[in-house]
PDB file of N, CA and C in Angstrom:
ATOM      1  N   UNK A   1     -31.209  21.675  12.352  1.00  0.00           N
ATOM      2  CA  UNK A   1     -32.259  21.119  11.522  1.00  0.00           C
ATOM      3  C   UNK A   1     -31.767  21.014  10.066  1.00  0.00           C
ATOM      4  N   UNK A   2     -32.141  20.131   9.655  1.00  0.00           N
ATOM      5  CA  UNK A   2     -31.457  19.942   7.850  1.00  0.00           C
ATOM      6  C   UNK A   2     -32.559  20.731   6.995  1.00  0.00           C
ATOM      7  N   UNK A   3     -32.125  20.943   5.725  1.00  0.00           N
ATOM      8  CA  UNK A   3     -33.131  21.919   5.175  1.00  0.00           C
ATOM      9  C   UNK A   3     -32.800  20.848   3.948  1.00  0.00           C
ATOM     10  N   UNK A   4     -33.925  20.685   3.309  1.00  0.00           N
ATOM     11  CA  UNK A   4     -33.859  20.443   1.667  1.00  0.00           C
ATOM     12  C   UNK A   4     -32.565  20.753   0.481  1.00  0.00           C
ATOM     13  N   UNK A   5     -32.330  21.914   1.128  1.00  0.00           N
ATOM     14  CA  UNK A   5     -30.886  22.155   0.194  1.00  0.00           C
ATOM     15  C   UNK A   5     -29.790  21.431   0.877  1.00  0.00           C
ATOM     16  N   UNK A   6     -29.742  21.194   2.086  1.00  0.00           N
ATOM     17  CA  UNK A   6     -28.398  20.517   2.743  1.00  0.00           C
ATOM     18  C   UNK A   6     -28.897  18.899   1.944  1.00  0.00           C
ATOM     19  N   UNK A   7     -30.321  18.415   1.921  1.00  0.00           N
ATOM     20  CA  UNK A   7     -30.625  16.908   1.353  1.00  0.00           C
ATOM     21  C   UNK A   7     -29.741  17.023  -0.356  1.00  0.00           C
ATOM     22  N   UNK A   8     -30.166  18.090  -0.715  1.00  0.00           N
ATOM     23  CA  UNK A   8     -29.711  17.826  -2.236  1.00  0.00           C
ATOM     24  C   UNK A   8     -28.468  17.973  -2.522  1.00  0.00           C
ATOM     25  N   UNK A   9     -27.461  18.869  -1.553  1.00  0.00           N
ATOM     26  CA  UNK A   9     -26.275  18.772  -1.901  1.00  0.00           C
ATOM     27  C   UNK A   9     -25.595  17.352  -1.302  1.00  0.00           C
ATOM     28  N   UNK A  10     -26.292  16.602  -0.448  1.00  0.00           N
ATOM     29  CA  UNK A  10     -25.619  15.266  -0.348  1.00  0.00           C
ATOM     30  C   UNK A  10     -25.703  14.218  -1.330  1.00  0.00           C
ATOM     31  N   UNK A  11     -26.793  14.641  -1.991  1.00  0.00           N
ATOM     32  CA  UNK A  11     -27.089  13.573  -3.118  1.00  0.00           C
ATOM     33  C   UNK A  11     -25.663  14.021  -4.364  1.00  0.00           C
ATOM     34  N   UNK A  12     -25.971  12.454  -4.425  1.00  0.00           N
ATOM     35  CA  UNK A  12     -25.278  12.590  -5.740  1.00  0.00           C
ATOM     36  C   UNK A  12     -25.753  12.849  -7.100  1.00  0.00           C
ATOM     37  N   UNK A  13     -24.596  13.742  -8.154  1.00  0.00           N
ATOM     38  CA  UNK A  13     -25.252  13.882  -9.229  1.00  0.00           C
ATOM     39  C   UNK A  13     -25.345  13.371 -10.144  1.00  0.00           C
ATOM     40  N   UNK A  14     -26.425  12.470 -10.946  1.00  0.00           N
ATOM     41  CA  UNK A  14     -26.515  11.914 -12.323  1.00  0.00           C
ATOM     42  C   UNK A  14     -27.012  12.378 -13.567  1.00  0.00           C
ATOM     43  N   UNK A  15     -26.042  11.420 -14.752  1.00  0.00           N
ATOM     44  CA  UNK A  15     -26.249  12.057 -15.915  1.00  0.00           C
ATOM     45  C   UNK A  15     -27.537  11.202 -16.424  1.00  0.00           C
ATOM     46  N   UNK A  16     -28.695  11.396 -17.239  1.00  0.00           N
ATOM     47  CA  UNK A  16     -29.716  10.942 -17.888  1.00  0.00           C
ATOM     48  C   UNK A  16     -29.294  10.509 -19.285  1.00  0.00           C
ATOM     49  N   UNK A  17     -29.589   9.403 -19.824  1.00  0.00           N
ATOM     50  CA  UNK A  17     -29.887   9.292 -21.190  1.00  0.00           C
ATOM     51  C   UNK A  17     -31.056   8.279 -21.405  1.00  0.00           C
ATOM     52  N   UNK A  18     -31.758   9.152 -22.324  1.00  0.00           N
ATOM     53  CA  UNK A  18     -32.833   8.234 -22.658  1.00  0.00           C
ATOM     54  C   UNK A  18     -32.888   7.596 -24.457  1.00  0.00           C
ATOM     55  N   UNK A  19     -33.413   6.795 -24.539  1.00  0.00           N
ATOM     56  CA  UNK A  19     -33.806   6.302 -25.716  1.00  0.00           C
ATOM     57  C   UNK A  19     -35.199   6.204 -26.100  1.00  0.00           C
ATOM     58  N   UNK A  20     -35.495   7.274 -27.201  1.00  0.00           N
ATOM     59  CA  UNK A  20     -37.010   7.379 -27.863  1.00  0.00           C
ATOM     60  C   UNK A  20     -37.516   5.805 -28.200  1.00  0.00           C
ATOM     61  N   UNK A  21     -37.021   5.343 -29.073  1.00  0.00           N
ATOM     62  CA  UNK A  21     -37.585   4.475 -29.581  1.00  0.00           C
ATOM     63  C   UNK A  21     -36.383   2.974 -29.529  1.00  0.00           C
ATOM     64  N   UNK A  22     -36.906   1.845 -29.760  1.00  0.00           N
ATOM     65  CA  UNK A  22     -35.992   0.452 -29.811  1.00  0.00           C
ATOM     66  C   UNK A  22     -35.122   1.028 -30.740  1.00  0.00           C
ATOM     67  N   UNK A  23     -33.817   0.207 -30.642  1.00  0.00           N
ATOM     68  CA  UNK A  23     -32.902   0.457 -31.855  1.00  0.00           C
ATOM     69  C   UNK A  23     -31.899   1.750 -31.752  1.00  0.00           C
ATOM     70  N   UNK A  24     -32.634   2.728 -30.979  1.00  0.00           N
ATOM     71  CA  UNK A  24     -32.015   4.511 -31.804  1.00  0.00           C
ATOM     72  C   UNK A  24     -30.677   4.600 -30.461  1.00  0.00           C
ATOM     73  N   UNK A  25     -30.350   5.406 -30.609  1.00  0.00           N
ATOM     74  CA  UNK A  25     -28.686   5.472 -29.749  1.00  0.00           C
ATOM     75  C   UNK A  25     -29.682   6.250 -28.772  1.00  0.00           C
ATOM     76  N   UNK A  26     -29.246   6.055 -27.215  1.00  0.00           N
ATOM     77  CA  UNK A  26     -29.401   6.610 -26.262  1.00  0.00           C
ATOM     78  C   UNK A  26     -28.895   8.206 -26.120  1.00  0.00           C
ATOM     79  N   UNK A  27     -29.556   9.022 -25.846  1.00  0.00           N
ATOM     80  CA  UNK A  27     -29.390  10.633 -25.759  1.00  0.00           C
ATOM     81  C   UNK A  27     -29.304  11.347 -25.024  1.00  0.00           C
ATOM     82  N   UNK A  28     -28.149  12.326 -24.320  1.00  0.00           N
ATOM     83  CA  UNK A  28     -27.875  13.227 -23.574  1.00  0.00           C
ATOM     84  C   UNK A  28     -29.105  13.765 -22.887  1.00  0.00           C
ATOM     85  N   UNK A  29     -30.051  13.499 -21.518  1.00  0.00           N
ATOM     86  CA  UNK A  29     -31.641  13.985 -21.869  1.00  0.00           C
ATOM     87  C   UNK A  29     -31.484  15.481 -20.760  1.00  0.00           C
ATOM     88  N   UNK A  30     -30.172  15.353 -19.770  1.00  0.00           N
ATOM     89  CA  UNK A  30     -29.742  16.267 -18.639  1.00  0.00           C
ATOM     90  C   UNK A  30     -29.084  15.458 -17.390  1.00  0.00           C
ATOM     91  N   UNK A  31     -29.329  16.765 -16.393  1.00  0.00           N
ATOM     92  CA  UNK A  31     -28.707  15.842 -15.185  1.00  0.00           C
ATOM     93  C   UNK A  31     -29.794  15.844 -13.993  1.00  0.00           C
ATOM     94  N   UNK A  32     -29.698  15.428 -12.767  1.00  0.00           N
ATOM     95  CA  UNK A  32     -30.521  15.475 -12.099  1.00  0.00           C
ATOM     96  C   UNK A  32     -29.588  15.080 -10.548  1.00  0.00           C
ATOM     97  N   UNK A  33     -30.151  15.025  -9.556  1.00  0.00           N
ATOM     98  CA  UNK A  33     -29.525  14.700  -8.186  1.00  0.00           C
ATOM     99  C   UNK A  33     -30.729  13.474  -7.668  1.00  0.00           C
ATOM    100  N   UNK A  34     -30.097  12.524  -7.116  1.00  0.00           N
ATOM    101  CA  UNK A  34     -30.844  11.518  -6.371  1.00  0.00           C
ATOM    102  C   UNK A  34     -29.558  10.912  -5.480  1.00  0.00           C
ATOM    103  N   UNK A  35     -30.484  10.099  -4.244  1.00  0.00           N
ATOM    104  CA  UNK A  35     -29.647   9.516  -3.129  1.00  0.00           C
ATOM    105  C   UNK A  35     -28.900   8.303  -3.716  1.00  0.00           C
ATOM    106  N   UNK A  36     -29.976   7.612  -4.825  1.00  0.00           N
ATOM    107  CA  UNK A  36     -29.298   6.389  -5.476  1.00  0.00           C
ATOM    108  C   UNK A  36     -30.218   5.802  -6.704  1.00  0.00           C
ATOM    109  N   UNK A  37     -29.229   5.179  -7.315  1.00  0.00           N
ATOM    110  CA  UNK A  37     -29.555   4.691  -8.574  1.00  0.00           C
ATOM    111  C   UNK A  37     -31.332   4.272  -9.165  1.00  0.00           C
ATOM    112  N   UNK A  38     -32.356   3.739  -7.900  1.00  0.00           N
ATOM    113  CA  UNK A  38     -32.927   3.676  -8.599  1.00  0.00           C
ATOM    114  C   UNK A  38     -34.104   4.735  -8.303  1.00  0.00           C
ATOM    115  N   UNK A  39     -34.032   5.397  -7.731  1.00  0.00           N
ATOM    116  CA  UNK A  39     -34.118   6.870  -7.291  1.00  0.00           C
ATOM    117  C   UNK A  39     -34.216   8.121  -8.265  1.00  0.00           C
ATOM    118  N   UNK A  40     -32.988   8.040  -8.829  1.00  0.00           N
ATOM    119  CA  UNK A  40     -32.550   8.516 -10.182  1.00  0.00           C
ATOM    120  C   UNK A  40     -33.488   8.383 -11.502  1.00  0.00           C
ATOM    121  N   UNK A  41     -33.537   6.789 -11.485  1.00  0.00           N
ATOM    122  CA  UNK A  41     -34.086   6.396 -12.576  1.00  0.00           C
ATOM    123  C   UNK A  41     -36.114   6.983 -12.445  1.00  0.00           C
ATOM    124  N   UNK A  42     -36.208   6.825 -11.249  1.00  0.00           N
ATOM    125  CA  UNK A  42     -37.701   7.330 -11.405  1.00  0.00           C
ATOM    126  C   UNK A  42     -37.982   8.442 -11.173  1.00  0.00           C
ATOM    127  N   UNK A  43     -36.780   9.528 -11.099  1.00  0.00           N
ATOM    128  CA  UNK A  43     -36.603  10.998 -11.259  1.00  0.00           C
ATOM    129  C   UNK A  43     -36.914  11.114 -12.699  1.00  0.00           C
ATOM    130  N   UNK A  44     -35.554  10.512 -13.280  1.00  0.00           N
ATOM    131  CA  UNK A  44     -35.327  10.706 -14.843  1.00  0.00           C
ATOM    132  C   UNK A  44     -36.449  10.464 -15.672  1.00  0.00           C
ATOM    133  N   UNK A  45     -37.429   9.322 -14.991  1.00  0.00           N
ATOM    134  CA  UNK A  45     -39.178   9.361 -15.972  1.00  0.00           C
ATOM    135  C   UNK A  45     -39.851  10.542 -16.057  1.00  0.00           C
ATOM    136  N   UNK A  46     -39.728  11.174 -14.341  1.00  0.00           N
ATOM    137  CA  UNK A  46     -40.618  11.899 -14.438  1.00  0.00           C
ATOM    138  C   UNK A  46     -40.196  13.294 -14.570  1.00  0.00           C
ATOM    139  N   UNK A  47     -39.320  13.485 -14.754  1.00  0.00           N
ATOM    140  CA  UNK A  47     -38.456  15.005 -15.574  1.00  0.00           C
ATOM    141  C   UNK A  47     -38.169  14.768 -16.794  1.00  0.00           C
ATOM    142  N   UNK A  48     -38.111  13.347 -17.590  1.00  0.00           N
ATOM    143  CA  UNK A  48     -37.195  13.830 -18.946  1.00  0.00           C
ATOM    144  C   UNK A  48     -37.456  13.082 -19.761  1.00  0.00           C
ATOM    145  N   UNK A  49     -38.976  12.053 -19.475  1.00  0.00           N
ATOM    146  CA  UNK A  49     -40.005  11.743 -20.562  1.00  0.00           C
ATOM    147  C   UNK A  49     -41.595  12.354 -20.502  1.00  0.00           C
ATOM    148  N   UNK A  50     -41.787  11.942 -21.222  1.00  0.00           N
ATOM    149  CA  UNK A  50     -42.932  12.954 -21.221  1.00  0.00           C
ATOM    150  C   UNK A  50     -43.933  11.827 -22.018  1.00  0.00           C
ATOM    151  N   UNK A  51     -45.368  11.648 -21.689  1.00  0.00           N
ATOM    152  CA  UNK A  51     -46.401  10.595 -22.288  1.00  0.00           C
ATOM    153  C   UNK A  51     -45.511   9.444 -23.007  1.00  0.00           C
ATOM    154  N   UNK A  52     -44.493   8.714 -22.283  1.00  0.00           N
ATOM    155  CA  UNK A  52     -43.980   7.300 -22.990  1.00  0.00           C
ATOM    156  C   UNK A  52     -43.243   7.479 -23.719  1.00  0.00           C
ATOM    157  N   UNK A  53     -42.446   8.764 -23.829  1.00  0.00           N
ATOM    158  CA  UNK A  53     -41.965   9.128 -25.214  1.00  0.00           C
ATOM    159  C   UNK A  53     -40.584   8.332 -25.009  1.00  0.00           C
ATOM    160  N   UNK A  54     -40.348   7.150 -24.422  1.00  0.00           N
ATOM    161  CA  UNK A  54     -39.115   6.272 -23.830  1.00  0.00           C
ATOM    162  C   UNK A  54     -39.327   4.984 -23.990  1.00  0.00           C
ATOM    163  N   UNK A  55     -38.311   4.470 -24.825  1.00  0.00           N
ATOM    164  CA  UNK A  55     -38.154   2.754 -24.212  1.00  0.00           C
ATOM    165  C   UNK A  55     -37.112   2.182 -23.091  1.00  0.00           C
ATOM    166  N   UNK A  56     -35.917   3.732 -22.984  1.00  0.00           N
ATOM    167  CA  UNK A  56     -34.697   3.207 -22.322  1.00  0.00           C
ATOM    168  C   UNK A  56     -34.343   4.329 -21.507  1.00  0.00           C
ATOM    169  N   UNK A  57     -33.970   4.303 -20.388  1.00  0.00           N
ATOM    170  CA  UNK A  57     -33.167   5.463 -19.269  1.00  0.00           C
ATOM    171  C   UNK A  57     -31.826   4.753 -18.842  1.00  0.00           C
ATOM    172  N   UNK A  58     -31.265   5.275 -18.658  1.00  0.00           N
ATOM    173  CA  UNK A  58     -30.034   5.136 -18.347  1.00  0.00           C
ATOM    174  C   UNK A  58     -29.759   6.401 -17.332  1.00  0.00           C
ATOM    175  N   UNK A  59     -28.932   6.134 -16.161  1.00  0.00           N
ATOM    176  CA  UNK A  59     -28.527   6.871 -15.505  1.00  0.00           C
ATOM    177  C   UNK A  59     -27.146   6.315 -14.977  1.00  0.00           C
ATOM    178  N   UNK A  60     -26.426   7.564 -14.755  1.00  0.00           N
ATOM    179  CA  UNK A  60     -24.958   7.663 -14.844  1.00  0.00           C
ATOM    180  C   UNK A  60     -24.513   8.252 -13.498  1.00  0.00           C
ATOM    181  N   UNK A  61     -23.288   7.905 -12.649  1.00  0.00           N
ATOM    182  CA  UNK A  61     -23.337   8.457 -11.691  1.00  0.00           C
ATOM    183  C   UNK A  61     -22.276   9.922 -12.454  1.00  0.00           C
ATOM    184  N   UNK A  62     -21.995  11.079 -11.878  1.00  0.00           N
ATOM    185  CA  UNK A  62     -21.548  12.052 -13.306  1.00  0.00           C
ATOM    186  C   UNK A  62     -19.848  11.527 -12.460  1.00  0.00           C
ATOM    187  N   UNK A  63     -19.603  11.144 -10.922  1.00  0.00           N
ATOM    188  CA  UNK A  63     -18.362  10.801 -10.854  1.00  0.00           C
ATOM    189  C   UNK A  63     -17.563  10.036 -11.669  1.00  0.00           C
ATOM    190  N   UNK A  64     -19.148   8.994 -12.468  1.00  0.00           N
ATOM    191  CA  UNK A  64     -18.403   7.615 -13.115  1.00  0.00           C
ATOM    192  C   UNK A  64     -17.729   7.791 -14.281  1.00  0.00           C
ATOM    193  N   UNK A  65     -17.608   8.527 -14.625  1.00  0.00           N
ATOM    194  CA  UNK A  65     -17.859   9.238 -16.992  1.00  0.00           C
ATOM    195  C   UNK A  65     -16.105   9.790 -16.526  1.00  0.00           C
ATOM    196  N   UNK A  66     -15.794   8.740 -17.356  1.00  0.00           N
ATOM    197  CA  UNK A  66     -14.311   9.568 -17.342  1.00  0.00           C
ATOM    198  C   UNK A  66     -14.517   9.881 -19.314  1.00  0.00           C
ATOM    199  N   UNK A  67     -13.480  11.387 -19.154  1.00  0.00           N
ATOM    200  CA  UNK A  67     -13.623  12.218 -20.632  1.00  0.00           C
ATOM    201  C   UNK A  67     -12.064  12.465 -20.753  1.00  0.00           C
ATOM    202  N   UNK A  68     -12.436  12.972 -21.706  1.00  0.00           N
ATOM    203  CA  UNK A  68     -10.817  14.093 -22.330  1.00  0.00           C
ATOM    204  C   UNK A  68     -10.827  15.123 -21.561  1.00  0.00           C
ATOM    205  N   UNK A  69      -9.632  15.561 -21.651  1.00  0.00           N
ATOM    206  CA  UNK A  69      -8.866  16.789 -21.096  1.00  0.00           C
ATOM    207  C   UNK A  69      -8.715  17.675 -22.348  1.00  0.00           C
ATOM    208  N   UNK A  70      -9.067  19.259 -22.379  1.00  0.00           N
ATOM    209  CA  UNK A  70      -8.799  19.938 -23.960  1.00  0.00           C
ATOM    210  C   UNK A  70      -7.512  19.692 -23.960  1.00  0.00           C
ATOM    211  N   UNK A  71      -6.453  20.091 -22.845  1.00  0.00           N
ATOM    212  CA  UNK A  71      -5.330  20.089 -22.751  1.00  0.00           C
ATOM    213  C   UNK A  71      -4.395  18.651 -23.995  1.00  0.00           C
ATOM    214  N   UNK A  72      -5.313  17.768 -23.701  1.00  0.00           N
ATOM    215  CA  UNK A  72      -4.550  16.521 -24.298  1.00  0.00           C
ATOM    216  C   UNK A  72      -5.682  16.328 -25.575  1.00  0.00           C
ATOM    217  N   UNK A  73      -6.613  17.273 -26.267  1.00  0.00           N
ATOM    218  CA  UNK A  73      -6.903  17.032 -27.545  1.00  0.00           C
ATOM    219  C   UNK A  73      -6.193  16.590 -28.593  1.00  0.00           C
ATOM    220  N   UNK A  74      -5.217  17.157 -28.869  1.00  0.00           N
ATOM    221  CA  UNK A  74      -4.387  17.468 -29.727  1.00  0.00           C
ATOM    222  C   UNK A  74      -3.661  15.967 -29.663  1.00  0.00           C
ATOM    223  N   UNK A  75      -3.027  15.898 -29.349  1.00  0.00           N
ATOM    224  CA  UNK A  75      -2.280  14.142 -29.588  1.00  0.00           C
ATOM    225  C   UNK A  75      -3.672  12.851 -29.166  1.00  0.00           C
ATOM    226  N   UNK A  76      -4.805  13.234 -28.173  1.00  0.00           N
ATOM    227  CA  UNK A  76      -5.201  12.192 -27.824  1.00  0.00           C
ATOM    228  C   UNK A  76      -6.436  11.756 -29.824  1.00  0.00           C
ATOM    229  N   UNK A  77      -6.519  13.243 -30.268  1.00  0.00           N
ATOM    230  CA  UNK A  77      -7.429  12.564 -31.579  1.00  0.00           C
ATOM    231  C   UNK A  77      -6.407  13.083 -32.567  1.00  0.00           C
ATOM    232  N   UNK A  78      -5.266  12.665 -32.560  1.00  0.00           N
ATOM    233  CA  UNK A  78      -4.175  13.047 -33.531  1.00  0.00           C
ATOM    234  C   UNK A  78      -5.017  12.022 -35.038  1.00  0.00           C
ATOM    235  N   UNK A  79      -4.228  12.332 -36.023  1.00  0.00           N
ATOM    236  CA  UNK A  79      -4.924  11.841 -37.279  1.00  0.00           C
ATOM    237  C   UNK A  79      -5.268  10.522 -37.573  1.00  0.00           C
ATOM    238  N   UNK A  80      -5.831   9.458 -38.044  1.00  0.00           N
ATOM    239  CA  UNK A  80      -5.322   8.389 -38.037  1.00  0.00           C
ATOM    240  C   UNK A  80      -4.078   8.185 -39.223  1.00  0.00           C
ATOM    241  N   UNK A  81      -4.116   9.320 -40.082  1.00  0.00           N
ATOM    242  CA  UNK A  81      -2.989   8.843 -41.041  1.00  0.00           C
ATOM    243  C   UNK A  81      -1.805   8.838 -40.505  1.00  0.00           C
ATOM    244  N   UNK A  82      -1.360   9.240 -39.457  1.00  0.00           N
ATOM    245  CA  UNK A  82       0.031   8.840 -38.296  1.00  0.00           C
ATOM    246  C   UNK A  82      -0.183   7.608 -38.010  1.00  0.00           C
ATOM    247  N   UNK A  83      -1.657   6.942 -37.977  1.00  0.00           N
ATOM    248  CA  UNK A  83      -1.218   5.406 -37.452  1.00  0.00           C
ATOM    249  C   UNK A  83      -1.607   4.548 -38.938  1.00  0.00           C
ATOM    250  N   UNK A  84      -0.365   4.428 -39.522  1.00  0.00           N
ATOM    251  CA  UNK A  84      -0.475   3.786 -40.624  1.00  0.00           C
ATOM    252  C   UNK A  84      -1.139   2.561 -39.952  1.00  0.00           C
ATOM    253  N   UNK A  85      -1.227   1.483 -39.329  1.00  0.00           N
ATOM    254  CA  UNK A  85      -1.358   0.228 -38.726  1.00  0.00           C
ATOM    255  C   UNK A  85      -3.072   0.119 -38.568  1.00  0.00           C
ATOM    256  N   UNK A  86      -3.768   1.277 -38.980  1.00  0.00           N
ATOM    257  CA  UNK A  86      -5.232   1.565 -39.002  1.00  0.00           C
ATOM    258  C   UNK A  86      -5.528   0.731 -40.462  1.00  0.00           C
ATOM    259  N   UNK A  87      -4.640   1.283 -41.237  1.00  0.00           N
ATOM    260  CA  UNK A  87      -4.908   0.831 -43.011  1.00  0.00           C
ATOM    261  C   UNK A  87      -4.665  -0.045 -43.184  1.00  0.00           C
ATOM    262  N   UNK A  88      -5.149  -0.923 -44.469  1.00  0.00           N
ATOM    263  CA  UNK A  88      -4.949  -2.228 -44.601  1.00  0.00           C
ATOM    264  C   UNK A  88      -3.642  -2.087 -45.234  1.00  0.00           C
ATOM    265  N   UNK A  89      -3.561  -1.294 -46.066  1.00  0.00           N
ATOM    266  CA  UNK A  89      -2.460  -1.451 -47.119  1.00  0.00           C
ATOM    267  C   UNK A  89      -0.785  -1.855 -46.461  1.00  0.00           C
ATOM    268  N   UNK A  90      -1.226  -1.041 -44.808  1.00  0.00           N
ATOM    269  CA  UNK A  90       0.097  -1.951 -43.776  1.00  0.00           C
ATOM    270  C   UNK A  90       0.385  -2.774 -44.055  1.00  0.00           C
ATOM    271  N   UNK A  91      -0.495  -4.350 -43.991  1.00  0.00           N
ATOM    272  CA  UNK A  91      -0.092  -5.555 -43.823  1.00  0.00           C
ATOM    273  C   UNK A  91       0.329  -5.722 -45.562  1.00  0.00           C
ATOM    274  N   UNK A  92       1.059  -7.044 -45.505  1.00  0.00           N
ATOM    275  CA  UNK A  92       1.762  -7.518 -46.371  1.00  0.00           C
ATOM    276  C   UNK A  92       0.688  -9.013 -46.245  1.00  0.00           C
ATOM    277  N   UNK A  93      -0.342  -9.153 -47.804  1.00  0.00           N
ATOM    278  CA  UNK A  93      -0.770 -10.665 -47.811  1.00  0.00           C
ATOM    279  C   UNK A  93       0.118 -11.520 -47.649  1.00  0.00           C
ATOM    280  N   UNK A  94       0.151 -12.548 -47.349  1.00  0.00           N
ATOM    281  CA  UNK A  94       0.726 -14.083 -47.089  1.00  0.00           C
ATOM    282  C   UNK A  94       1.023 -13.955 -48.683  1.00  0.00           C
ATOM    283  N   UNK A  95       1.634 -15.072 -49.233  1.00  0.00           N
ATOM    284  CA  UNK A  95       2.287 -16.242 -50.331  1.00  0.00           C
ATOM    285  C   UNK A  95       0.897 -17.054 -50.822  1.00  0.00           C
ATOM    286  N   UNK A  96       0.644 -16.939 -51.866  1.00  0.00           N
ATOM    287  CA  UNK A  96      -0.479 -17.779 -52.366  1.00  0.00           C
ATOM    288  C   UNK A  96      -1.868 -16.960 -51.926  1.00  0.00           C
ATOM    289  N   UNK A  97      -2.055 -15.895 -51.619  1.00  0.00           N
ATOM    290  CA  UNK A  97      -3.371 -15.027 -51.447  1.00  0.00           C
ATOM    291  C   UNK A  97      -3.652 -14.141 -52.124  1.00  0.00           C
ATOM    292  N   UNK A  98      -4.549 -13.936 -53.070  1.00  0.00           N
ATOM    293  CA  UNK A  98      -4.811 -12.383 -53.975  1.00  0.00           C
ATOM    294  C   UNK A  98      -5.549 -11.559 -53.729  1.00  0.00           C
ATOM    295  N   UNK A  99      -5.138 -10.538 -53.773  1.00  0.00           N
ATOM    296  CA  UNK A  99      -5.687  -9.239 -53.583  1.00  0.00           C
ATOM    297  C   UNK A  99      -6.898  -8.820 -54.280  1.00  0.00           C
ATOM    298  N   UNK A 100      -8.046  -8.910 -53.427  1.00  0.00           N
ATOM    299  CA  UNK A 100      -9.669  -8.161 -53.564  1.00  0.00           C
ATOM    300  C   UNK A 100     -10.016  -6.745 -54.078  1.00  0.00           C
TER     301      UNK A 100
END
Protein backbone atom coordinates (compact mmCIF):
# COMPACT_ATOMS: atom_id res chain seq x y z
CA UNK A 1 0.00 0.00 0.00
CA UNK A 2 1.59 3.54 -0.69
CA UNK A 3 1.48 5.89 2.20
CA UNK A 4 1.55 9.73 1.73
CA UNK A 5 5.19 9.89 2.55
CA UNK A 6 6.17 7.36 -0.28
CA UNK A 7 3.61 10.20 -2.58
CA UNK A 8 5.85 13.05 -1.40
CA UNK A 9 9.12 11.63 -1.77
CA UNK A 10 8.25 10.99 -5.50
CA UNK A 11 7.35 14.40 -6.05
CA UNK A 12 9.57 16.66 -7.10
CA UNK A 13 11.08 19.53 -5.28
CA UNK A 14 10.39 23.26 -6.10
CA UNK A 15 11.83 26.49 -5.40
CA UNK A 16 9.03 29.49 -4.88
CA UNK A 17 9.49 33.06 -5.74
CA UNK A 18 7.00 35.44 -5.43
CA UNK A 19 6.58 39.06 -6.32
CA UNK A 20 4.67 41.55 -3.84
CA UNK A 21 3.91 44.09 -6.00
CA UNK A 22 4.32 45.02 -10.21
CA UNK A 23 7.78 46.15 -10.89
CA UNK A 24 9.68 44.76 -7.47
CA UNK A 25 12.30 41.76 -8.11
CA UNK A 26 10.83 38.39 -7.45
CA UNK A 27 11.78 36.80 -3.84
CA UNK A 28 13.16 33.68 -2.37
CA UNK A 29 9.40 32.82 -0.69
CA UNK A 30 10.70 28.72 0.17
CA UNK A 31 10.41 25.38 -1.20
CA UNK A 32 7.66 23.06 -1.48
CA UNK A 33 7.09 19.40 -3.25
CA UNK A 34 4.44 18.92 -6.06
CA UNK A 35 3.93 16.16 -8.91
CA UNK A 36 4.15 19.12 -11.48
CA UNK A 37 4.45 22.53 -12.39
CA UNK A 38 1.13 23.67 -12.17
CA UNK A 39 0.50 21.87 -9.05
CA UNK A 40 3.30 23.71 -7.55
CA UNK A 41 2.11 26.90 -8.54
CA UNK A 42 -1.29 26.45 -6.65
CA UNK A 43 0.66 25.03 -3.67
CA UNK A 44 2.89 28.12 -3.72
CA UNK A 45 -0.60 30.49 -3.44
CA UNK A 46 -1.71 28.72 -0.88
CA UNK A 47 1.47 28.39 1.44
CA UNK A 48 3.38 31.53 0.54
CA UNK A 49 0.79 34.30 -0.12
CA UNK A 50 -1.32 35.30 2.12
CA UNK A 51 -4.76 37.81 1.33
CA UNK A 52 -3.24 38.77 -2.40
CA UNK A 53 -0.20 39.83 -1.01
CA UNK A 54 1.15 38.63 -4.87
CA UNK A 55 1.18 39.72 -8.37
CA UNK A 56 3.83 36.98 -9.48
CA UNK A 57 4.85 33.14 -8.49
CA UNK A 58 7.30 31.60 -10.03
CA UNK A 59 8.22 28.11 -9.47
CA UNK A 60 11.45 26.39 -10.09
CA UNK A 61 12.12 22.84 -10.49
CA UNK A 62 15.25 22.91 -7.50
CA UNK A 63 17.00 20.19 -10.19
CA UNK A 64 16.82 23.18 -12.70
CA UNK A 65 19.01 26.19 -10.68
CA UNK A 66 22.43 25.55 -11.53
CA UNK A 67 24.84 27.70 -8.73
CA UNK A 68 28.44 28.06 -7.65
CA UNK A 69 30.55 25.69 -6.06
CA UNK A 70 32.40 27.46 -2.66
CA UNK A 71 35.19 25.44 -3.94
CA UNK A 72 35.42 27.67 -7.21
CA UNK A 73 34.48 31.12 -5.34
CA UNK A 74 37.58 32.40 -5.40
CA UNK A 75 38.54 32.67 -9.21
CA UNK A 76 34.79 32.30 -10.33
CA UNK A 77 34.08 36.23 -8.54
CA UNK A 78 37.79 37.11 -8.85
CA UNK A 79 38.00 41.11 -9.02
CA UNK A 80 36.94 42.86 -11.93
CA UNK A 81 40.15 44.95 -11.76
CA UNK A 82 41.99 41.65 -13.30
CA UNK A 83 39.65 42.13 -16.19
CA UNK A 84 40.91 45.34 -17.36
CA UNK A 85 38.52 44.77 -20.68
CA UNK A 86 35.46 45.62 -18.07
CA UNK A 87 36.85 49.47 -18.12
CA UNK A 88 36.49 51.80 -20.64
CA UNK A 89 39.77 53.31 -20.32
CA UNK A 90 40.87 49.71 -22.27
CA UNK A 91 39.73 50.79 -25.51
CA UNK A 92 41.70 53.24 -27.49
CA UNK A 93 39.01 56.08 -29.26
CA UNK A 94 39.19 55.98 -33.05
CA UNK A 95 41.07 59.20 -34.99
CA UNK A 96 38.80 62.20 -35.08
CA UNK A 97 36.63 61.30 -31.72
CA UNK A 98 36.87 63.28 -28.33
CA UNK A 99 36.81 62.26 -25.20
CA UNK A 100 33.49 62.93 -22.85
Amino acid sequence: MTTPEDLHDQWELWEVFVQEKTGEPHTHAGSLRAPDAEMALQNARDVYVRRGAATSIWVVKTTDISATVPDDNESFFESPRAKAYRHSHFYKLPKGMKDQ
